[in-house]
PDB file of N, CA and C in Angstrom:
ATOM      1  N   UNK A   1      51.732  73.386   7.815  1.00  0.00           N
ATOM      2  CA  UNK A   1      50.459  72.781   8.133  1.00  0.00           C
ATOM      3  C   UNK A   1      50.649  71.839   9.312  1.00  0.00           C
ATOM      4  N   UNK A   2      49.697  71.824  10.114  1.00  0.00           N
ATOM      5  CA  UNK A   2      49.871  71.552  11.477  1.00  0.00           C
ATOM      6  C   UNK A   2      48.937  70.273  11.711  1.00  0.00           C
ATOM      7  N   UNK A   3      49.270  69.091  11.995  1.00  0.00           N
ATOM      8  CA  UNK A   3      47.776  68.659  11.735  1.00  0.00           C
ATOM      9  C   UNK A   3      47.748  68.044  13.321  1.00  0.00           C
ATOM     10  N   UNK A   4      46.289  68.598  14.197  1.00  0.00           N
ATOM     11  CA  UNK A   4      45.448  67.995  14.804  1.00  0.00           C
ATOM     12  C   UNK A   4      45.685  66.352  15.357  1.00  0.00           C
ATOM     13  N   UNK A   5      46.225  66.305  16.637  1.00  0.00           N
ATOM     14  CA  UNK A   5      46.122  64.828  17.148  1.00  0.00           C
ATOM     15  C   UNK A   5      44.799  65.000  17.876  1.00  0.00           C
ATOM     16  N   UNK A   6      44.175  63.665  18.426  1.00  0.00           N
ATOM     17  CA  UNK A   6      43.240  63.311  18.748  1.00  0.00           C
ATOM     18  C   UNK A   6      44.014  62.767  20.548  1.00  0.00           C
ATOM     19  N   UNK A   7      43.345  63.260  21.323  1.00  0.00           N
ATOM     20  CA  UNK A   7      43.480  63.464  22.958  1.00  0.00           C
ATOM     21  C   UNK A   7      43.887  61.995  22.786  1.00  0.00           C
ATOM     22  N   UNK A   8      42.948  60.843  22.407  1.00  0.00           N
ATOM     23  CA  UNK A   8      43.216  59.643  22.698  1.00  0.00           C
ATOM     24  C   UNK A   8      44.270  58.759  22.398  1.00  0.00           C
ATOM     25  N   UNK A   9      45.502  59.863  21.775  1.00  0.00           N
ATOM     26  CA  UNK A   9      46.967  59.764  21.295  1.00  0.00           C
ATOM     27  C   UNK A   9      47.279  59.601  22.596  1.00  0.00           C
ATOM     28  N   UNK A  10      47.520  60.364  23.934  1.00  0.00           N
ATOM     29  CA  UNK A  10      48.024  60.140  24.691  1.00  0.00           C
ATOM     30  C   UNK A  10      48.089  58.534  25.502  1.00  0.00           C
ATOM     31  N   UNK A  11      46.650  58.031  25.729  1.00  0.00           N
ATOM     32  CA  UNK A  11      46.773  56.511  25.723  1.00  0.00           C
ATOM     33  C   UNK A  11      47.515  56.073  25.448  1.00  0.00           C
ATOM     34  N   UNK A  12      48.046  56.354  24.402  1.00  0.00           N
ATOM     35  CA  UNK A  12      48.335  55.352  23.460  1.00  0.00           C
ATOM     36  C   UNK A  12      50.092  55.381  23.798  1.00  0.00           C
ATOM     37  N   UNK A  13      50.581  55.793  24.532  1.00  0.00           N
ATOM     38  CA  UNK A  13      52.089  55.530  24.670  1.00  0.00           C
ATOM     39  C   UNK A  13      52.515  53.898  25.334  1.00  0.00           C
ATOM     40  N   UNK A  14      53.429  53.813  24.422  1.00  0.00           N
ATOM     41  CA  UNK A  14      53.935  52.449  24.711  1.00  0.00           C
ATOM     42  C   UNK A  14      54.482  52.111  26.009  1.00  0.00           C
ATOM     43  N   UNK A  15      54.429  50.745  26.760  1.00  0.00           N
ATOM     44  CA  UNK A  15      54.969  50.627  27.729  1.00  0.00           C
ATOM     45  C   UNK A  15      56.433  50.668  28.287  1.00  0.00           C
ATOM     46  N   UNK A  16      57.274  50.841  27.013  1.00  0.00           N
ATOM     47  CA  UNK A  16      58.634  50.981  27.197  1.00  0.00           C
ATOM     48  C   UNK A  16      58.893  52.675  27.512  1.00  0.00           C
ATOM     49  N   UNK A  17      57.523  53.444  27.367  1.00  0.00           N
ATOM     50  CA  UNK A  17      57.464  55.004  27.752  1.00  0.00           C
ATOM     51  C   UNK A  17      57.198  55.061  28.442  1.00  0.00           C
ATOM     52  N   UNK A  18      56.363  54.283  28.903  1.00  0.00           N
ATOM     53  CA  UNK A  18      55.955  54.927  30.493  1.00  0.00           C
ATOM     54  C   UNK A  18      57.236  54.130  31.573  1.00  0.00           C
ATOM     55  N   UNK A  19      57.672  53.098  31.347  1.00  0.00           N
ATOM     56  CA  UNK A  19      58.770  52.635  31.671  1.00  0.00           C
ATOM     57  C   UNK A  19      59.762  53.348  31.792  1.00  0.00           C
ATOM     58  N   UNK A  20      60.212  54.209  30.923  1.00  0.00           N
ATOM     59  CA  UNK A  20      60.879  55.229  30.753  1.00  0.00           C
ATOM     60  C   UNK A  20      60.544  56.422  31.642  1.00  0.00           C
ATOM     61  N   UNK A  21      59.891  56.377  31.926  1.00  0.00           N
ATOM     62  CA  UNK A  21      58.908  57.534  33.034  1.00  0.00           C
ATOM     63  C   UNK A  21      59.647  57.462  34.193  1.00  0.00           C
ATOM     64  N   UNK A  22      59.172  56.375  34.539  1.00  0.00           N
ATOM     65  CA  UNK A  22      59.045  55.659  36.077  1.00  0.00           C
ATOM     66  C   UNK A  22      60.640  55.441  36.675  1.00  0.00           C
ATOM     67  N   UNK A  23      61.703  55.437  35.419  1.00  0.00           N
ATOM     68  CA  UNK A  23      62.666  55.043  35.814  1.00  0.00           C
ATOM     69  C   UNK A  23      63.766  56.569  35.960  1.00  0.00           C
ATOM     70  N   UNK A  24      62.924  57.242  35.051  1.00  0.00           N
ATOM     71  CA  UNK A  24      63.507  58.472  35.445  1.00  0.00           C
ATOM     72  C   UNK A  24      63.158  59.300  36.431  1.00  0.00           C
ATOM     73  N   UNK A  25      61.975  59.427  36.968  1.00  0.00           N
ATOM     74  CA  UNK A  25      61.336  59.874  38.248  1.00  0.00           C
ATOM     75  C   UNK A  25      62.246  59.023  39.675  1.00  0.00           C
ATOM     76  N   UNK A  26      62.500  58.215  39.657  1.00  0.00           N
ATOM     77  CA  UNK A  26      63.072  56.973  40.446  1.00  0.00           C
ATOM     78  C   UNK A  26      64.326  57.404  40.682  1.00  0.00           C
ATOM     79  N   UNK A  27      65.119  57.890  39.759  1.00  0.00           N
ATOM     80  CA  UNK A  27      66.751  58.028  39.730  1.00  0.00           C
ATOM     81  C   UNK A  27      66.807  59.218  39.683  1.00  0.00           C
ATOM     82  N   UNK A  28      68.466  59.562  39.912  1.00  0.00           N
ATOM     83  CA  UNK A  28      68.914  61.112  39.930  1.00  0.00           C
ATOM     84  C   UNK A  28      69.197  61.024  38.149  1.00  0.00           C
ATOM     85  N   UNK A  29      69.835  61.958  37.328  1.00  0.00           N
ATOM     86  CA  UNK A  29      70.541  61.947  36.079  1.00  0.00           C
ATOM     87  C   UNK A  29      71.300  60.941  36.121  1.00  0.00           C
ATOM     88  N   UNK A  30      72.491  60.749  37.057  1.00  0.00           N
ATOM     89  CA  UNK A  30      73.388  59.456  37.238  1.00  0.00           C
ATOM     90  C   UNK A  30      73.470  58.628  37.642  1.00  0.00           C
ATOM     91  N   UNK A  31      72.044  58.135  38.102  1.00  0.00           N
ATOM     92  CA  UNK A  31      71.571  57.117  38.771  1.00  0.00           C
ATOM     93  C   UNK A  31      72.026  55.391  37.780  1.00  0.00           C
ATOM     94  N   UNK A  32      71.669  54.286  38.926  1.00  0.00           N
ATOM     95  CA  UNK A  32      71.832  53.112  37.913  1.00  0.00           C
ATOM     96  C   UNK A  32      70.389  52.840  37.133  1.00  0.00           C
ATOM     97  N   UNK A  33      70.099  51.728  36.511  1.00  0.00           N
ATOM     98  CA  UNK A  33      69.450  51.640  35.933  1.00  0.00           C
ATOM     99  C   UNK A  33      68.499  50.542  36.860  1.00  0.00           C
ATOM    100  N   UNK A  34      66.929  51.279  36.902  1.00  0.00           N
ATOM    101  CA  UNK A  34      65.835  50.983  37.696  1.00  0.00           C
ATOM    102  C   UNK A  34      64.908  49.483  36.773  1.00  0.00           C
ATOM    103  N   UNK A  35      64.473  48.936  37.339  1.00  0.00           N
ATOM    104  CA  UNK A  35      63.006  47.973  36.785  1.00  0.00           C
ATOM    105  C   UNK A  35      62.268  49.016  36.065  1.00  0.00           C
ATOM    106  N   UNK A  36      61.352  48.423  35.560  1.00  0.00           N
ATOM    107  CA  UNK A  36      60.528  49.437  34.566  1.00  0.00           C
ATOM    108  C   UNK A  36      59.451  49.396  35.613  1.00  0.00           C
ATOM    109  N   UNK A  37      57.826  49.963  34.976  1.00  0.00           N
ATOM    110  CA  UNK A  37      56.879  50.410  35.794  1.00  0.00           C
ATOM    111  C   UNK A  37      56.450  49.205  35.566  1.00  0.00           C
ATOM    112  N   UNK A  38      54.997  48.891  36.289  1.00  0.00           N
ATOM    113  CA  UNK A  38      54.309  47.924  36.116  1.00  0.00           C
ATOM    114  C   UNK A  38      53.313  48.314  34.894  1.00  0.00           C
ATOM    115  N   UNK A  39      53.050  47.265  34.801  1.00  0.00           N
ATOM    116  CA  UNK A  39      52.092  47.367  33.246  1.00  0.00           C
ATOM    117  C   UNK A  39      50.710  47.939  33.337  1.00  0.00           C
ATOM    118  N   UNK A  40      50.116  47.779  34.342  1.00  0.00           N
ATOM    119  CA  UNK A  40      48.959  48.597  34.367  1.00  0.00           C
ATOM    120  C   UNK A  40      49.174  50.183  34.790  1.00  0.00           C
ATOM    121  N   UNK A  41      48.324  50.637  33.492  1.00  0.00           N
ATOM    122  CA  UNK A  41      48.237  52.410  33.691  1.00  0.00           C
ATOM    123  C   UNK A  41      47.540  53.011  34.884  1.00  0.00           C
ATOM    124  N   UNK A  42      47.916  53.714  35.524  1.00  0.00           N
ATOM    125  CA  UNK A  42      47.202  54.519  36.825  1.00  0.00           C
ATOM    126  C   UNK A  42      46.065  55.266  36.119  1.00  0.00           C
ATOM    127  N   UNK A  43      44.753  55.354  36.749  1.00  0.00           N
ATOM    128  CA  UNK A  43      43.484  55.649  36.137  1.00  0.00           C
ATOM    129  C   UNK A  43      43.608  57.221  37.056  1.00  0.00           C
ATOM    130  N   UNK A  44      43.554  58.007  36.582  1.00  0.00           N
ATOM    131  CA  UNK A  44      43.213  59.265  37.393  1.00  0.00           C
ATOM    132  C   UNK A  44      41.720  59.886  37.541  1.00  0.00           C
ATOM    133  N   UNK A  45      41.342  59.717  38.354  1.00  0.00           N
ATOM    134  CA  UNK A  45      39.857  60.258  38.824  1.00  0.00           C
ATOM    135  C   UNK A  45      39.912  61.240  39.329  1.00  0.00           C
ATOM    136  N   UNK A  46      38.904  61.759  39.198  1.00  0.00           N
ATOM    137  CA  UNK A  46      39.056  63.451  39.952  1.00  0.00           C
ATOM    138  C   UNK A  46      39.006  64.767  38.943  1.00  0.00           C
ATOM    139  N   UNK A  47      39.057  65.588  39.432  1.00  0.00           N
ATOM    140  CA  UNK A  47      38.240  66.806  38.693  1.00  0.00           C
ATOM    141  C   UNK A  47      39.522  67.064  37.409  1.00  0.00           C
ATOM    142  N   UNK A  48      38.798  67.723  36.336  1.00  0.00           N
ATOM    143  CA  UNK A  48      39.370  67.981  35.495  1.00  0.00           C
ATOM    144  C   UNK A  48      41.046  68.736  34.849  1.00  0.00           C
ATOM    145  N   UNK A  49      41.157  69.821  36.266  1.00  0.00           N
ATOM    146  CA  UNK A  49      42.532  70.600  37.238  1.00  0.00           C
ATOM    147  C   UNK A  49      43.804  69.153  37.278  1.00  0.00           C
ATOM    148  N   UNK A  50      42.653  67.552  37.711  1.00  0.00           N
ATOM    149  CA  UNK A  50      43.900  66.936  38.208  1.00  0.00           C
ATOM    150  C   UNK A  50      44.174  66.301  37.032  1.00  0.00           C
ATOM    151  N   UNK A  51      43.018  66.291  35.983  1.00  0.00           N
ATOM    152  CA  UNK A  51      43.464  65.073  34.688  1.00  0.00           C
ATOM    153  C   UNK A  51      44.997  65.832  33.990  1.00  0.00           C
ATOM    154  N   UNK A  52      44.493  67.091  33.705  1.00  0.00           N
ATOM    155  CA  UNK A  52      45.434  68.128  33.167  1.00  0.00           C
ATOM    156  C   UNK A  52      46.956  68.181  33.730  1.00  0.00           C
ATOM    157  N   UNK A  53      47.217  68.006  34.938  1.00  0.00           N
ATOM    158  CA  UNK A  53      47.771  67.644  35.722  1.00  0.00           C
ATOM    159  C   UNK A  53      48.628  66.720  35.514  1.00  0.00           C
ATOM    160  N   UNK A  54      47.831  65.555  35.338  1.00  0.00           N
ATOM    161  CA  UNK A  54      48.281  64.551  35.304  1.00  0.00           C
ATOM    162  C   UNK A  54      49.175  64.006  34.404  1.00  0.00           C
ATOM    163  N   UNK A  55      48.620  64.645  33.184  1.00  0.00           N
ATOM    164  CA  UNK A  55      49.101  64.412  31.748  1.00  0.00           C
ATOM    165  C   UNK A  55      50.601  65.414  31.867  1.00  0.00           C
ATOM    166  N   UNK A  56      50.039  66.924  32.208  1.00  0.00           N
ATOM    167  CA  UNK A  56      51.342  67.304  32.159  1.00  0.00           C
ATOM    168  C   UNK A  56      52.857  66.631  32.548  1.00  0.00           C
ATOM    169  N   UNK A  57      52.419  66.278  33.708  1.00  0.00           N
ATOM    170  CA  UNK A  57      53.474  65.338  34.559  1.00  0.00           C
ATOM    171  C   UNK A  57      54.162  64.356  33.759  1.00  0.00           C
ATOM    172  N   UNK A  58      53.198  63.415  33.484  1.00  0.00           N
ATOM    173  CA  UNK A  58      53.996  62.212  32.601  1.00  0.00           C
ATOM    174  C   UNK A  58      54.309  62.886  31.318  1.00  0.00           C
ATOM    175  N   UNK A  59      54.264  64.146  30.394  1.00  0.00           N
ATOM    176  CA  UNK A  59      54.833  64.227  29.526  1.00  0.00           C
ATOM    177  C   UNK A  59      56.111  64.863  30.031  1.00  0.00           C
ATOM    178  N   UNK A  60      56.071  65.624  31.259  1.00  0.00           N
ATOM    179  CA  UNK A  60      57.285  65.993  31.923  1.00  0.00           C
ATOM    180  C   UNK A  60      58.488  64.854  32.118  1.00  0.00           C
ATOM    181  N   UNK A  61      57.769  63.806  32.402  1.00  0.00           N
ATOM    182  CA  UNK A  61      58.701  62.235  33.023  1.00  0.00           C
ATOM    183  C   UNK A  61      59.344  62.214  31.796  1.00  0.00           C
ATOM    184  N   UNK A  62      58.463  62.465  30.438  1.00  0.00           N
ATOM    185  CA  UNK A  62      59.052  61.983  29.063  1.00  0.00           C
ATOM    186  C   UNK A  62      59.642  62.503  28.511  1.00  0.00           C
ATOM    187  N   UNK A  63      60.039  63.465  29.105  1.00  0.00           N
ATOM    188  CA  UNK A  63      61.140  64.527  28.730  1.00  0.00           C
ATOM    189  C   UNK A  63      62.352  64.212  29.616  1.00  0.00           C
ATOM    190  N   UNK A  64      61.858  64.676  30.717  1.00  0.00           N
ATOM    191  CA  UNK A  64      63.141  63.902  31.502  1.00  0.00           C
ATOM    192  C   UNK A  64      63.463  62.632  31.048  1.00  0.00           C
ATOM    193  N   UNK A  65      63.259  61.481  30.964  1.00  0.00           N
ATOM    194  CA  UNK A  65      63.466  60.460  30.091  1.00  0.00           C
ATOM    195  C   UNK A  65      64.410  60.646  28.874  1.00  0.00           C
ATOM    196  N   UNK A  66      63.634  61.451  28.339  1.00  0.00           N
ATOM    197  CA  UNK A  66      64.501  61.538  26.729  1.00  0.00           C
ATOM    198  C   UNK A  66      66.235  62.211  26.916  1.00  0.00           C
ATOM    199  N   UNK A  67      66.282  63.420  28.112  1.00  0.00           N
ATOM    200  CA  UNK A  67      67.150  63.969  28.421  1.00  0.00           C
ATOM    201  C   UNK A  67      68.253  62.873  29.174  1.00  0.00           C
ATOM    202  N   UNK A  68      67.765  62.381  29.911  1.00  0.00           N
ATOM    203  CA  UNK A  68      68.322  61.117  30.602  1.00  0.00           C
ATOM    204  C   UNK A  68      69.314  60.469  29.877  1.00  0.00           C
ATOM    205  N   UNK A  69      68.318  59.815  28.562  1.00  0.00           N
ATOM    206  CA  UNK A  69      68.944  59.069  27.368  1.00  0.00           C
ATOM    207  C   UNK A  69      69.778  60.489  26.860  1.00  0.00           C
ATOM    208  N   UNK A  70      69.480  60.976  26.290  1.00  0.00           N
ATOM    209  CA  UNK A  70      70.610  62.070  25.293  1.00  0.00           C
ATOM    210  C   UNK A  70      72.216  62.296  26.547  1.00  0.00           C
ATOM    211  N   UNK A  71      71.617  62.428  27.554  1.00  0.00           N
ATOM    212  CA  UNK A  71      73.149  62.259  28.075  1.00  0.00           C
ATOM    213  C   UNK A  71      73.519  60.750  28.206  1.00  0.00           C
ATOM    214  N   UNK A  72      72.877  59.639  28.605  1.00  0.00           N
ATOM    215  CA  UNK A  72      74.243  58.387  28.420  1.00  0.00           C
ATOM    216  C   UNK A  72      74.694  58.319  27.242  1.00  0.00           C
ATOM    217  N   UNK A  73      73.659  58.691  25.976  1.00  0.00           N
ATOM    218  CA  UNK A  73      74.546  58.928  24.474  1.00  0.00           C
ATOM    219  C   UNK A  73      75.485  59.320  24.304  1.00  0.00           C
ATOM    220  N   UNK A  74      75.904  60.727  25.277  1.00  0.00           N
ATOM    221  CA  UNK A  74      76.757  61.482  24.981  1.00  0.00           C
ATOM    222  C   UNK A  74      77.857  60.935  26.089  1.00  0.00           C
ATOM    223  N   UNK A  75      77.315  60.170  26.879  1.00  0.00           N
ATOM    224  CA  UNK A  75      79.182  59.784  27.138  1.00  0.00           C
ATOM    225  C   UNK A  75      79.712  58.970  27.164  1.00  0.00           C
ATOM    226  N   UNK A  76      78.589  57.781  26.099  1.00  0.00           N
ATOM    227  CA  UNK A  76      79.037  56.544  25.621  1.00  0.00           C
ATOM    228  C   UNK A  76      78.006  55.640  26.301  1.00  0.00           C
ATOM    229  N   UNK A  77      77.256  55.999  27.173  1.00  0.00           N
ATOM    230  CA  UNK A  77      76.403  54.679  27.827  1.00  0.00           C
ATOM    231  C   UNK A  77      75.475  54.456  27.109  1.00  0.00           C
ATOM    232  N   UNK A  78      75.175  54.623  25.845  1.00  0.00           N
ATOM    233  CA  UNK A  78      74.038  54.146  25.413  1.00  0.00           C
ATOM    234  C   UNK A  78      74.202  52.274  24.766  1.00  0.00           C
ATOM    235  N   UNK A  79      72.809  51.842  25.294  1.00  0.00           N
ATOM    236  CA  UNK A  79      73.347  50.512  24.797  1.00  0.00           C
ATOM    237  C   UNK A  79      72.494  50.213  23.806  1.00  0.00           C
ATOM    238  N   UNK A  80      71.409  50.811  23.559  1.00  0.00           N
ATOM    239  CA  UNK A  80      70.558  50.908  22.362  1.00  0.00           C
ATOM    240  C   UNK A  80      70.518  51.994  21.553  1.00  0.00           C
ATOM    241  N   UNK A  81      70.503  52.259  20.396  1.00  0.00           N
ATOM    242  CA  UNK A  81      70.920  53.437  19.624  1.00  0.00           C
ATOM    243  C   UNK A  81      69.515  53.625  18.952  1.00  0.00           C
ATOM    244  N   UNK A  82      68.819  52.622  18.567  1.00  0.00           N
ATOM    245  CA  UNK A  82      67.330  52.459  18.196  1.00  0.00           C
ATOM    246  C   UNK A  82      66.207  52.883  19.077  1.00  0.00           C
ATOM    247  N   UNK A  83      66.586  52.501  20.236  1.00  0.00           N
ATOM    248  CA  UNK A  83      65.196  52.496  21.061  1.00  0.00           C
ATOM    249  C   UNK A  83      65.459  53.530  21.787  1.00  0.00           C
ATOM    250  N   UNK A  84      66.605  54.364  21.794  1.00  0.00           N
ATOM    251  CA  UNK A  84      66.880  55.979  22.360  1.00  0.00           C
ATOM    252  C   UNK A  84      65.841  56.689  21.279  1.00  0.00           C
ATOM    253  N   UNK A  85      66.296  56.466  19.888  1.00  0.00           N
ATOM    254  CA  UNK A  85      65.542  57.551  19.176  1.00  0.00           C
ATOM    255  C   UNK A  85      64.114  57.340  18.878  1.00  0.00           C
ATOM    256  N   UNK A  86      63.563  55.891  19.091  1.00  0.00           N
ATOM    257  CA  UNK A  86      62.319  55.932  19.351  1.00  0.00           C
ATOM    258  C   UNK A  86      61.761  56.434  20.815  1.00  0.00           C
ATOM    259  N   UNK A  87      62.389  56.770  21.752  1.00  0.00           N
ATOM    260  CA  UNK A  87      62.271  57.024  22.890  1.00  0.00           C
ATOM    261  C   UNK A  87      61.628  58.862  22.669  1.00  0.00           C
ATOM    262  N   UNK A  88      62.907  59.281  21.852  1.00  0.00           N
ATOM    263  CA  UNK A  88      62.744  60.582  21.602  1.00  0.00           C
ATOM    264  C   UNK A  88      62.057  60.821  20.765  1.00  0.00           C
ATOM    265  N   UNK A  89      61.410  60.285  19.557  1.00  0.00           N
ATOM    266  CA  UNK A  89      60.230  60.510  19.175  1.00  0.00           C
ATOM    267  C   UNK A  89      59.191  60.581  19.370  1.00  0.00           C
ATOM    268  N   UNK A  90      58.828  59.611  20.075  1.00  0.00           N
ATOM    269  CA  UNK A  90      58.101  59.658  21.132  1.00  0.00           C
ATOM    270  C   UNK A  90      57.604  60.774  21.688  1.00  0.00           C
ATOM    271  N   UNK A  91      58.748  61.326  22.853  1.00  0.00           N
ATOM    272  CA  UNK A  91      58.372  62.562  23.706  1.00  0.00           C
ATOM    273  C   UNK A  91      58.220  63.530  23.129  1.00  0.00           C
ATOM    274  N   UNK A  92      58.935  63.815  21.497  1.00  0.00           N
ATOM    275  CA  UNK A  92      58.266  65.087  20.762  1.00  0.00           C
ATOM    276  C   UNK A  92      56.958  64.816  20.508  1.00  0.00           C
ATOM    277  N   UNK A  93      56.440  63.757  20.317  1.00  0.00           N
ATOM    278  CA  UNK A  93      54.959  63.671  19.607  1.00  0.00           C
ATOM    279  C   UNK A  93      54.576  64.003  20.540  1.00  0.00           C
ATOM    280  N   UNK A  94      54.387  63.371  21.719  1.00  0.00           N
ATOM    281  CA  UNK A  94      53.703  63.267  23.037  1.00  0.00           C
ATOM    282  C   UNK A  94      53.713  64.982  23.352  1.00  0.00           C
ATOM    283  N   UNK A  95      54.635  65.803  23.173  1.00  0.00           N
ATOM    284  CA  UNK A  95      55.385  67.507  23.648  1.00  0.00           C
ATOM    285  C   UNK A  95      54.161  67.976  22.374  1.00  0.00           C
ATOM    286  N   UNK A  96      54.256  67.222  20.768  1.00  0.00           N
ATOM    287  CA  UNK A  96      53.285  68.507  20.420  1.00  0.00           C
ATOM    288  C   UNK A  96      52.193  68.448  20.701  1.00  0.00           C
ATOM    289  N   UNK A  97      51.648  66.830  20.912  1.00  0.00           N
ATOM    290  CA  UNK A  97      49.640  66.840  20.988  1.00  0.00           C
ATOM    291  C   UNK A  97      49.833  67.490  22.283  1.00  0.00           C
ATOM    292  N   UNK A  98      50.369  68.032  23.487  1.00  0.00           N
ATOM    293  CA  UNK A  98      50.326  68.943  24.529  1.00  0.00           C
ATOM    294  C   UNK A  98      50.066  70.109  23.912  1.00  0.00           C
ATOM    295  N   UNK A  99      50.919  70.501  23.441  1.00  0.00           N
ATOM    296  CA  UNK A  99      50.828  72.133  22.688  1.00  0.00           C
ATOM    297  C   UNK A  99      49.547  71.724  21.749  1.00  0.00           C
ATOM    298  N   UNK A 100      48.748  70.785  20.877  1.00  0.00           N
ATOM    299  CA  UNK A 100      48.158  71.262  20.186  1.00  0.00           C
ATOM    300  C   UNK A 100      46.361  70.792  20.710  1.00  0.00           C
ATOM    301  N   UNK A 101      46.576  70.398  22.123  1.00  0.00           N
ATOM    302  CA  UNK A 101      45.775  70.291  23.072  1.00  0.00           C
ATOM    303  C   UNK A 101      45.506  72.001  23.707  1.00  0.00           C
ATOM    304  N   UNK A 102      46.449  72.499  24.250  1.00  0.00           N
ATOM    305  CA  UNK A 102      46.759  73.687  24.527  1.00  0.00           C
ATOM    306  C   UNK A 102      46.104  74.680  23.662  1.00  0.00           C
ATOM    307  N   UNK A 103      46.703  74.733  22.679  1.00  0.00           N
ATOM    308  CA  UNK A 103      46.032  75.636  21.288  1.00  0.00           C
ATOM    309  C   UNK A 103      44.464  75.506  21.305  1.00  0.00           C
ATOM    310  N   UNK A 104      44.218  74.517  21.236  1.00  0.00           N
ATOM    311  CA  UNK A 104      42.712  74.183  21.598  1.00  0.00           C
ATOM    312  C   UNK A 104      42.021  74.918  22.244  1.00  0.00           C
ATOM    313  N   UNK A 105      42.791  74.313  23.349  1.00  0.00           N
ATOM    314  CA  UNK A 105      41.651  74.847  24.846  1.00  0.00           C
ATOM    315  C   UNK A 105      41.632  76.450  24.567  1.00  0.00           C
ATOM    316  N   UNK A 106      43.017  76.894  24.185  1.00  0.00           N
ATOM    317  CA  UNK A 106      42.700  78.608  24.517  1.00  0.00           C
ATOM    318  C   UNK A 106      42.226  78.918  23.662  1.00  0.00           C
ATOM    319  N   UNK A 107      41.760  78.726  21.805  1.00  0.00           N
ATOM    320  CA  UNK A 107      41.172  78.957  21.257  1.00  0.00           C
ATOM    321  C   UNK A 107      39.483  78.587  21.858  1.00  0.00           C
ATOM    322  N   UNK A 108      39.283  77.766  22.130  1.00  0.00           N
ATOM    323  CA  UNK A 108      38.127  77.722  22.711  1.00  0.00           C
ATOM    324  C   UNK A 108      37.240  78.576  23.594  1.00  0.00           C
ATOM    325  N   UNK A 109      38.903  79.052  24.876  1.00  0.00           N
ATOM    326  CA  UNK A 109      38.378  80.299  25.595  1.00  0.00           C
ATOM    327  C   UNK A 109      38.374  81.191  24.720  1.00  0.00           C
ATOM    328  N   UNK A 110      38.734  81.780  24.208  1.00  0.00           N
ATOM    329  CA  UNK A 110      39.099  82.814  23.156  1.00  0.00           C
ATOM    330  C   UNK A 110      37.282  83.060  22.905  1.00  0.00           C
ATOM    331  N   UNK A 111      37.013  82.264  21.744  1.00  0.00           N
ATOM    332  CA  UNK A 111      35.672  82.067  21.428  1.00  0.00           C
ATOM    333  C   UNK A 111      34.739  82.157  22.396  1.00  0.00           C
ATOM    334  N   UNK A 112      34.806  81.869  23.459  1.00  0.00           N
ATOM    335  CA  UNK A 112      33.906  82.073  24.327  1.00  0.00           C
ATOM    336  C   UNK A 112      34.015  83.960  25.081  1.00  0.00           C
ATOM    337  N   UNK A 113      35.063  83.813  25.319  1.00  0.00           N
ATOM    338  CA  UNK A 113      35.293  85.419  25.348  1.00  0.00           C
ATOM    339  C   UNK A 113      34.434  86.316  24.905  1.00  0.00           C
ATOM    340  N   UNK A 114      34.684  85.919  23.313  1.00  0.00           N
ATOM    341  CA  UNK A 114      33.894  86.891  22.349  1.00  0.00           C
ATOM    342  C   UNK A 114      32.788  87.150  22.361  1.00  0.00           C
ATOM    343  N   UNK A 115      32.033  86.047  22.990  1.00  0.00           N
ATOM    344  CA  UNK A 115      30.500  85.617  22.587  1.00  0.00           C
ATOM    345  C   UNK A 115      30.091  86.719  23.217  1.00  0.00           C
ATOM    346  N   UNK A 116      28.844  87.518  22.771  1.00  0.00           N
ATOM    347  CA  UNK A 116      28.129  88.767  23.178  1.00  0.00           C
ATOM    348  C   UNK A 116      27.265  88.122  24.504  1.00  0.00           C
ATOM    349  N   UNK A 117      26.904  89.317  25.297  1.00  0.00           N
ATOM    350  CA  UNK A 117      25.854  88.633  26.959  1.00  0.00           C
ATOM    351  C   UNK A 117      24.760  88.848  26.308  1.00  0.00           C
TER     352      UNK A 117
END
């Protein structure tokens, strides 16, 4: 059983995630360690192509992020052991309301498909 997030989940990521974003976009894999983002969220305006867009991206950052962290784990640089795996919880939640955003929309086309002219 699968249950349904609500779009307005995405908001809702903490600033130590989007921090996490910004610092991985910023650096290579072996890069040093960057400032975080600034605290205010970037508002995206513009047609619907770019919101979609948009979102994809930063859940992309949050992956890269999480990957980032899973390798200093693995070769000892981790200096938080807590806030890695909240890091990575995180980006799975954030990875399924994508997919169950996704599911959505194409069920939606789907249904519309069907509809007789």
């Amino acid at each position: 059983m699968s249950a349904f997030l609500p779009v307005e989940a995405l908001s809702s990521l903490s600033r130590q995630a989007q921090s996490m974003v910004a610092a991985a976009n910023a650096q290579p894999l072996q890069g040093a360690v960057v400032a975080p983002a600034p605290e205010a969220a970037e508002v995206v305006n513009g047609s619907f192509g770019q919101l979609v867009s948009h979102g994809l991206s930063q859940i992309n950052g949050q992956l890269i992020g999480s990957q980032v962290d899973l390798q200093k784990l693995a070769m000892g640089n981790a200096q938080n052991l807590h806030q890695i795996m909240i890091n990575l919880e995180e980006s799975r939640v954030s990875f399924q309301l994508m997919m169950q955003v996704r599911n959505r929309l194409l069920e939606a086309y789907q249904d519309i498909m069907k509809m007789p002219i």
